[in-house]
Structures are given as structure tokens and as C-alpha cells.
N, C-alpha and C. Protein backbone atom coordinates (compact mmCIF):
# COMPACT_ATOMS: atom_id res chain seq x y z
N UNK A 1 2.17 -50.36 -87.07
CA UNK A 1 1.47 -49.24 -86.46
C UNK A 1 1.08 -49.61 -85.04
N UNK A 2 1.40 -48.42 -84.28
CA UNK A 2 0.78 -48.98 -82.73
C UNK A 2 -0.65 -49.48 -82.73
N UNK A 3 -1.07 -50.03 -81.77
CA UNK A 3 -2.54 -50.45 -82.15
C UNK A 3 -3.72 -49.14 -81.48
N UNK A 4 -4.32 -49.08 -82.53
CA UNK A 4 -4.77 -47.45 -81.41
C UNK A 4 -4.49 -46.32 -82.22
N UNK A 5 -3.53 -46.38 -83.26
CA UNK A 5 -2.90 -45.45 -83.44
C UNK A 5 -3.85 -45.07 -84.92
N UNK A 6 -4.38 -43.81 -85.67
CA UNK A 6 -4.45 -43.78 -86.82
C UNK A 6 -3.29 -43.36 -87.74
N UNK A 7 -4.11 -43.55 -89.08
CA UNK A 7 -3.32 -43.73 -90.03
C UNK A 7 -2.28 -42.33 -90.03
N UNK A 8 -2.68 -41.39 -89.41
CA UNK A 8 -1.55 -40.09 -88.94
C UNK A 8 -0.67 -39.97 -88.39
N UNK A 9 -0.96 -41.21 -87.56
CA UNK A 9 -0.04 -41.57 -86.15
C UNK A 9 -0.29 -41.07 -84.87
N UNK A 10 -1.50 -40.30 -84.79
CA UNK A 10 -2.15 -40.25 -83.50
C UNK A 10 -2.64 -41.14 -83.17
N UNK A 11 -2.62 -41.44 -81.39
CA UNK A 11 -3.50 -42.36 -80.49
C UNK A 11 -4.71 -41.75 -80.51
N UNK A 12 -5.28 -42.85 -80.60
CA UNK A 12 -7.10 -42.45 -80.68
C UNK A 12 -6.81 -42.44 -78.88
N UNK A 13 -8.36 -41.97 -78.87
CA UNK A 13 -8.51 -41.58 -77.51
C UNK A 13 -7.99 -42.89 -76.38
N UNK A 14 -8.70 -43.61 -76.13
CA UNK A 14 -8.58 -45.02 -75.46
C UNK A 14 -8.28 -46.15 -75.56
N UNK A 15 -6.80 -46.54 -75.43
CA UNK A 15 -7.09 -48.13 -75.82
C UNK A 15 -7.69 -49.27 -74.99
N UNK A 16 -7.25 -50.25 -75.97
CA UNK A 16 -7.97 -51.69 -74.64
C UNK A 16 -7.00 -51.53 -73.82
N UNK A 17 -7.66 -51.94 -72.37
CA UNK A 17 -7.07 -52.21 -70.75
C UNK A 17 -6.02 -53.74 -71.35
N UNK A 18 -4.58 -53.53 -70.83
CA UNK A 18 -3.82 -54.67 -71.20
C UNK A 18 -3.53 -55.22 -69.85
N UNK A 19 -3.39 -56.41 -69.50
CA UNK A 19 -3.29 -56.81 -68.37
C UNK A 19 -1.80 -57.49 -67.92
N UNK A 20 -1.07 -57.42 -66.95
CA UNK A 20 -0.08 -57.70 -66.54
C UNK A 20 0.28 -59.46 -66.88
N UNK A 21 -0.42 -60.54 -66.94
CA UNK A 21 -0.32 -61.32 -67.33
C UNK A 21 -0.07 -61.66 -69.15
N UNK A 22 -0.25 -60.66 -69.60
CA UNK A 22 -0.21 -60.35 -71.01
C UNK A 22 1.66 -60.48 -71.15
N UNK A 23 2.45 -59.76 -70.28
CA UNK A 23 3.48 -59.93 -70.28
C UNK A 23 4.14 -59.17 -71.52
N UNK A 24 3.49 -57.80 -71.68
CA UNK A 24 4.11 -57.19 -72.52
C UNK A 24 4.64 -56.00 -71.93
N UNK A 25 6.12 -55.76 -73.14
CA UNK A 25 7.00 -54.70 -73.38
C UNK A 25 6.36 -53.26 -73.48
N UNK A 26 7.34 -52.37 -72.81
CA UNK A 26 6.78 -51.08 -73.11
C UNK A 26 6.85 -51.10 -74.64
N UNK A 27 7.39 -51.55 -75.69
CA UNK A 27 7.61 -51.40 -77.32
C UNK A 27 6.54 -51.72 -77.83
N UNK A 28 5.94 -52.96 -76.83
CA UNK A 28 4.69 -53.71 -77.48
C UNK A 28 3.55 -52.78 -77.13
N UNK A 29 3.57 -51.91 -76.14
CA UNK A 29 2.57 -51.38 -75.77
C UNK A 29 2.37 -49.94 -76.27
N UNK A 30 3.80 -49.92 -77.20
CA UNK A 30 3.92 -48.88 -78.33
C UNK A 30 4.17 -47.02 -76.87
N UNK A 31 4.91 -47.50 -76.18
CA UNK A 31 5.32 -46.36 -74.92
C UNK A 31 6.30 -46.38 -75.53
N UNK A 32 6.91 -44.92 -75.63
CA UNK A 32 8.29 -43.70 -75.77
C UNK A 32 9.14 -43.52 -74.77
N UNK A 33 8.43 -43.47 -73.24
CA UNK A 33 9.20 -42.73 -72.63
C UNK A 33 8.66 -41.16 -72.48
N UNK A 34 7.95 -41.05 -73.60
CA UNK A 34 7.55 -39.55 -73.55
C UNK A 34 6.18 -39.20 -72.56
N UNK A 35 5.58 -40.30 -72.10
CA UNK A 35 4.47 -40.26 -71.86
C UNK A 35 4.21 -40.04 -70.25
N UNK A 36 3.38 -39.04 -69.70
CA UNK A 36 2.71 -38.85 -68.70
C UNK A 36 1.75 -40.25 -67.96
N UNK A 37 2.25 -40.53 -66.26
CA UNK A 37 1.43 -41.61 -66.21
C UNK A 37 0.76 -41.54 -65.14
N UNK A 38 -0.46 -42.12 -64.87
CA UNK A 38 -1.46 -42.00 -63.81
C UNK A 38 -1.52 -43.04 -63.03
N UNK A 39 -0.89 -43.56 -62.04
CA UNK A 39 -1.05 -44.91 -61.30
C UNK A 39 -2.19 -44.89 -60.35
N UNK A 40 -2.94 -45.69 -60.62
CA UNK A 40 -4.08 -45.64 -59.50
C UNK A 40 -4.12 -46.72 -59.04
N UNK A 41 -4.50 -46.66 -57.84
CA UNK A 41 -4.94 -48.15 -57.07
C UNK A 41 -3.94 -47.86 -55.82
N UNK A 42 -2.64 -46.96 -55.20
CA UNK A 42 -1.98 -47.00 -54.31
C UNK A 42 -2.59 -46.12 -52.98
N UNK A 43 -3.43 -45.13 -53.17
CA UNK A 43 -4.04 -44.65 -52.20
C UNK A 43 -4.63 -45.24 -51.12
N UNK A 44 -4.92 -46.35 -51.22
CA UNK A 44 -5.82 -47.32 -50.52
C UNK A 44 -4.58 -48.34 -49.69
N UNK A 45 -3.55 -48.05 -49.86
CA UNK A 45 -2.36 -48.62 -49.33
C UNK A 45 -2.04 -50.02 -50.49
N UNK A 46 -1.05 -50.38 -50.25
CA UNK A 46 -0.32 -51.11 -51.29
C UNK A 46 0.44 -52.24 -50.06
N UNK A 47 -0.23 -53.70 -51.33
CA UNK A 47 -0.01 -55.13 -50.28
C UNK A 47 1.47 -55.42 -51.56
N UNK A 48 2.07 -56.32 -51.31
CA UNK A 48 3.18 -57.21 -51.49
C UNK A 48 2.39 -57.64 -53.10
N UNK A 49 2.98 -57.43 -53.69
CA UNK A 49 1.99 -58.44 -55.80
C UNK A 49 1.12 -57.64 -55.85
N UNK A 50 0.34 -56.92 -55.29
CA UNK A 50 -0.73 -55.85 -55.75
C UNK A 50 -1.06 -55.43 -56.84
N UNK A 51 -1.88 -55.63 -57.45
CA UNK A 51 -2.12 -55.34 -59.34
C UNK A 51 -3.00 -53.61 -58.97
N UNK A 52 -2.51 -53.30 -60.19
CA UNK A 52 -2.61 -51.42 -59.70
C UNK A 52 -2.57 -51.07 -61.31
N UNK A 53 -3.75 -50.10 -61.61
CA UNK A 53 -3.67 -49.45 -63.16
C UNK A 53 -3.30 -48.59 -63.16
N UNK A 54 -2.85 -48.18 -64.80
CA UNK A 54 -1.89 -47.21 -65.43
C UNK A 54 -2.42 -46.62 -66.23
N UNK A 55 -2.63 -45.44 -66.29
CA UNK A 55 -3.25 -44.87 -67.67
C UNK A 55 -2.02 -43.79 -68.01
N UNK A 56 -1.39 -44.19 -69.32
CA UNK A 56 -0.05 -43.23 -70.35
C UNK A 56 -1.12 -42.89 -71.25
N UNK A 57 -0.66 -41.24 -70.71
CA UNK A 57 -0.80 -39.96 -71.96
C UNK A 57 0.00 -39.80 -72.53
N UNK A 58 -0.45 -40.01 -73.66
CA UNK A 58 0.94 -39.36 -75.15
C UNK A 58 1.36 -38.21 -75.28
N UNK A 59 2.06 -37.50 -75.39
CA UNK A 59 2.33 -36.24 -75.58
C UNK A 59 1.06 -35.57 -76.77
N UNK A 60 1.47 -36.25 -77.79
CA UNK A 60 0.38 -36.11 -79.27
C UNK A 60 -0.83 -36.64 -78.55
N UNK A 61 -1.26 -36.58 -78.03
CA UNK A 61 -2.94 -37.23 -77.36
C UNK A 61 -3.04 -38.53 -77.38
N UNK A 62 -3.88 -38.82 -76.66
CA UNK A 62 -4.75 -40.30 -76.53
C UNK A 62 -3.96 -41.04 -75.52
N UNK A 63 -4.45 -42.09 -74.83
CA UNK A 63 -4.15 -42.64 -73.82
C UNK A 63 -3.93 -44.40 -73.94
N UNK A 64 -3.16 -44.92 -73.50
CA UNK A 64 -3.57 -46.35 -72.75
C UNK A 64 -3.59 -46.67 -71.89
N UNK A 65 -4.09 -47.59 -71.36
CA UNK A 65 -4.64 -47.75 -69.79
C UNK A 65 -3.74 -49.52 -70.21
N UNK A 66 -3.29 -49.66 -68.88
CA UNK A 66 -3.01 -51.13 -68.38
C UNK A 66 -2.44 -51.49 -67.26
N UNK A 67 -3.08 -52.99 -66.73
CA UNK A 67 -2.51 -53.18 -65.60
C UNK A 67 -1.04 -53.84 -65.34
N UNK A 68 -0.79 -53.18 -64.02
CA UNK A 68 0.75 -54.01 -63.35
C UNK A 68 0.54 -54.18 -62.11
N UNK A 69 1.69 -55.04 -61.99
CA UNK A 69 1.32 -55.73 -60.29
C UNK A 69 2.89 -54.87 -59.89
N UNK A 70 2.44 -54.23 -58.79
CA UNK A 70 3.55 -53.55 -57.96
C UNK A 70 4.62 -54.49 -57.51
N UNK A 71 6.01 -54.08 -57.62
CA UNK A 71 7.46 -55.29 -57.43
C UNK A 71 7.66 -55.07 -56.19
N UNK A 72 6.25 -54.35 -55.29
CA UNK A 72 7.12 -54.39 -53.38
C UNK A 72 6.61 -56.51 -53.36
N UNK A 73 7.40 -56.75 -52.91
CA UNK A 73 7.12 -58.51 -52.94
C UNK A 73 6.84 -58.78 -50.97
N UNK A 74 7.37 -58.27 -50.24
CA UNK A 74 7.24 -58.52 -49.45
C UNK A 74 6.94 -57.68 -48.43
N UNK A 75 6.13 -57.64 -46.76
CA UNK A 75 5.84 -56.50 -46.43
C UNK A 75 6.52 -55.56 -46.09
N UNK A 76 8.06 -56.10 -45.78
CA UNK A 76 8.90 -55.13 -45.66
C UNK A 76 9.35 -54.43 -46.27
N UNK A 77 9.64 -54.98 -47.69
CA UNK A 77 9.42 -53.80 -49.24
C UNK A 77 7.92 -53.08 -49.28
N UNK A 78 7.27 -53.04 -49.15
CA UNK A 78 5.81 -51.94 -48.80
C UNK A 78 6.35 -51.49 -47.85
N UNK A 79 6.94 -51.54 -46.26
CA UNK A 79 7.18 -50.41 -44.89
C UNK A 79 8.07 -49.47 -45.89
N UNK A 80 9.50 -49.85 -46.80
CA UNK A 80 10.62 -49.47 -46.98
C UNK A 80 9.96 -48.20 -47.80
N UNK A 81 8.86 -48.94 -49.11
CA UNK A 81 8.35 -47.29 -49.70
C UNK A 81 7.79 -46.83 -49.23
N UNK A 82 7.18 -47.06 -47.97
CA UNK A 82 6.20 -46.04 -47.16
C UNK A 82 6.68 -45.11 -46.55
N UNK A 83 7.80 -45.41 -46.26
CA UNK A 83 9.04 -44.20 -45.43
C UNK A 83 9.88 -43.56 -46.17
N UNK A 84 9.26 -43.85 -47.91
CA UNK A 84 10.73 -43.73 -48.79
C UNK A 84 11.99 -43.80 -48.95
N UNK A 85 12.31 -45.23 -48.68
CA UNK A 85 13.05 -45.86 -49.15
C UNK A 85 13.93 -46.74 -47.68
N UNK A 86 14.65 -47.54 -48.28
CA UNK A 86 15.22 -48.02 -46.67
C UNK A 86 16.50 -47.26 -45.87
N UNK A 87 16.60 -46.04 -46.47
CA UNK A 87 17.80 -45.16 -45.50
C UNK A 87 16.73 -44.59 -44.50
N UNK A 88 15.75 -43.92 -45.12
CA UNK A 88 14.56 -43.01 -44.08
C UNK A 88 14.50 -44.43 -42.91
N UNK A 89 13.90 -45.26 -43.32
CA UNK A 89 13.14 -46.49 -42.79
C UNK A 89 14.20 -46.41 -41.35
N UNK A 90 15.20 -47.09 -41.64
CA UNK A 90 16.02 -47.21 -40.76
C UNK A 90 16.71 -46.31 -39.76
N UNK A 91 16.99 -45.16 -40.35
CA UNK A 91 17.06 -43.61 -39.18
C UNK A 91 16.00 -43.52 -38.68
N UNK A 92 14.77 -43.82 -38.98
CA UNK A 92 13.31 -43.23 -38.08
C UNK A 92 14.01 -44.59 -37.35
N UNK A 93 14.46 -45.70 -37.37
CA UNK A 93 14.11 -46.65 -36.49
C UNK A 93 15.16 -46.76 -35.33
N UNK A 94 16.22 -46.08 -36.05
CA UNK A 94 17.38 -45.79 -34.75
C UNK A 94 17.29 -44.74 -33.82
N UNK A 95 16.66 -43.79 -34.22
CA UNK A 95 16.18 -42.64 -33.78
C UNK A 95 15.19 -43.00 -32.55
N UNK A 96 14.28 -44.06 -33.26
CA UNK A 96 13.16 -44.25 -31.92
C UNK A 96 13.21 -45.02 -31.08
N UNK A 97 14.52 -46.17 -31.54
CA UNK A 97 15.17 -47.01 -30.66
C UNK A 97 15.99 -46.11 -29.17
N UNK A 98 16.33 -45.23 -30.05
CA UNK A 98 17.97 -44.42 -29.03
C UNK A 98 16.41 -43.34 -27.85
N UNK A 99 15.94 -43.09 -28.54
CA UNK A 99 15.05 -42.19 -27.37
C UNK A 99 14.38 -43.13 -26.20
N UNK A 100 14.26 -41.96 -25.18
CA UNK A 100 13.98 -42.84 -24.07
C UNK A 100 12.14 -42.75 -24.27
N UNK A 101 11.84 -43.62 -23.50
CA UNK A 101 10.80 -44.19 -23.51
C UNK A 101 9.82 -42.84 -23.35
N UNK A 102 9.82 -41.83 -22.23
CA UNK A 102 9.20 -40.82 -21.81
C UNK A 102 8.63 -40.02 -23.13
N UNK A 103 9.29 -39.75 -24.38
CA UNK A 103 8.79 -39.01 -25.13
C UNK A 103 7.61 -39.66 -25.69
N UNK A 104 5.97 -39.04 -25.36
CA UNK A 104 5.20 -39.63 -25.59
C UNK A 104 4.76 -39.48 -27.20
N UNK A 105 4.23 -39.76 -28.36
CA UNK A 105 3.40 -39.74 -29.40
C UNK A 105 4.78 -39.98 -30.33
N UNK A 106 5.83 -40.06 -29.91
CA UNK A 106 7.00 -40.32 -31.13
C UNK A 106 6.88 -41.37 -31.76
N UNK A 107 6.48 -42.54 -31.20
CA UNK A 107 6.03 -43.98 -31.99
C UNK A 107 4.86 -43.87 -32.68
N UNK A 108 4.21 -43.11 -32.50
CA UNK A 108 3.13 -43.32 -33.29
C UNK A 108 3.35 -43.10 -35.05
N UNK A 109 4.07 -42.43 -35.21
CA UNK A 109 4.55 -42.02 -37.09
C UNK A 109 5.41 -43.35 -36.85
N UNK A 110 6.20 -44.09 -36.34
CA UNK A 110 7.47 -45.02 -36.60
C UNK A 110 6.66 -46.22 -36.72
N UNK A 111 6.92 -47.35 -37.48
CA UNK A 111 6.76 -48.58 -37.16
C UNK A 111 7.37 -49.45 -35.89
């Protein structure tokens, strides 16, 4: 039985917070795939290993919450999702390379 789960097979409301060092499987953490998820912690901008929580809603109710450390590893993987993805990244950067200097406030959105 998932842990959390009653004898019906509903998730009770809340489980325990599981932590990324725990080193568990979505199977272990008893996730479908079916589930709605809430990532919090990226608003505040997102560093390189960054540990960031998850709270999965079940379809059938109840929730688990646990942490993961974000896979941008380096700062240039954080610029690449900030521009979504490294095709954007790189056209904003040829783009602001090829313009001449005169157009004023265009650097300011580009890295």
C-alpha cells in the first residue's frame, strides 16, 4: 500500500515531506503520472543544485509534498531556462550581437 494511502486506496490528505537525499523513485513515492504538481521555490530565481519543493495532487485526492534539487548544474544551464531553452538563448544573442550599438534599451532583456 502506498504510504498515506487508506485501506480504500485513497491518499489521506498530507504526506511526510521526502527529501531529495532520500533518493527515491517516483514508484517509491507511490506517483502515476496522473498527478498535478506544484513546484515552489523558482520564483525567487533558480541557482545551479538548488533544492526546490513539490507538492503532487492525486487525481483521487490527497497530496505529497517532497523535495528535489533542480538538474540546471551550471549557470549557464539556469541563463539557457531563463530564455527557454538554448535555441531562444542564442538568437537573442546573435540578434544583439548583429545590431549596431545605437539601438538604445535592446540589451537590457539580453544577457
Amino acid at each position: 500500500m502506498i504510504p498515506g494511502a487508506s485501506a480504500a486506496g485513497r491518499a489521506d490528505t498530507t504526506e511526510r515531506r521526502h527529501s531529495p537525499v532520500d533518493a527515491e523513485t517516483a514508484d517509491a513515492l507511490g506517483l502515476d503520472g496522473t498527478e498535478t504538481f506544484e513546484i515552489t521555490g523558482i520564483a525567487g530565481g533558480l541557482r545551479p543544485g538548488q533544492r526546490l519543493q513539490v507538492a503532487a495532487r492525486r487525481t483521487g485526492g490527497g497530496e505529497i509534498a517532497f523535495d528535489v534539487i533542480a538538474r540546471l548544474d551550471t549557470p549557464i544551464d539556469v541563463e539557457y531556462y531563463r530564455h527557454g531553452g538554448i535555441l531562444p538563448f542564442v538568437t537573442r544573442k546573435l540578434v544583439r550581437d548583429s545590431l549596431p550599438a545605437v539601438v538604445e534599451g535592446f540589451d537590457t532583456a539580453v544577457p
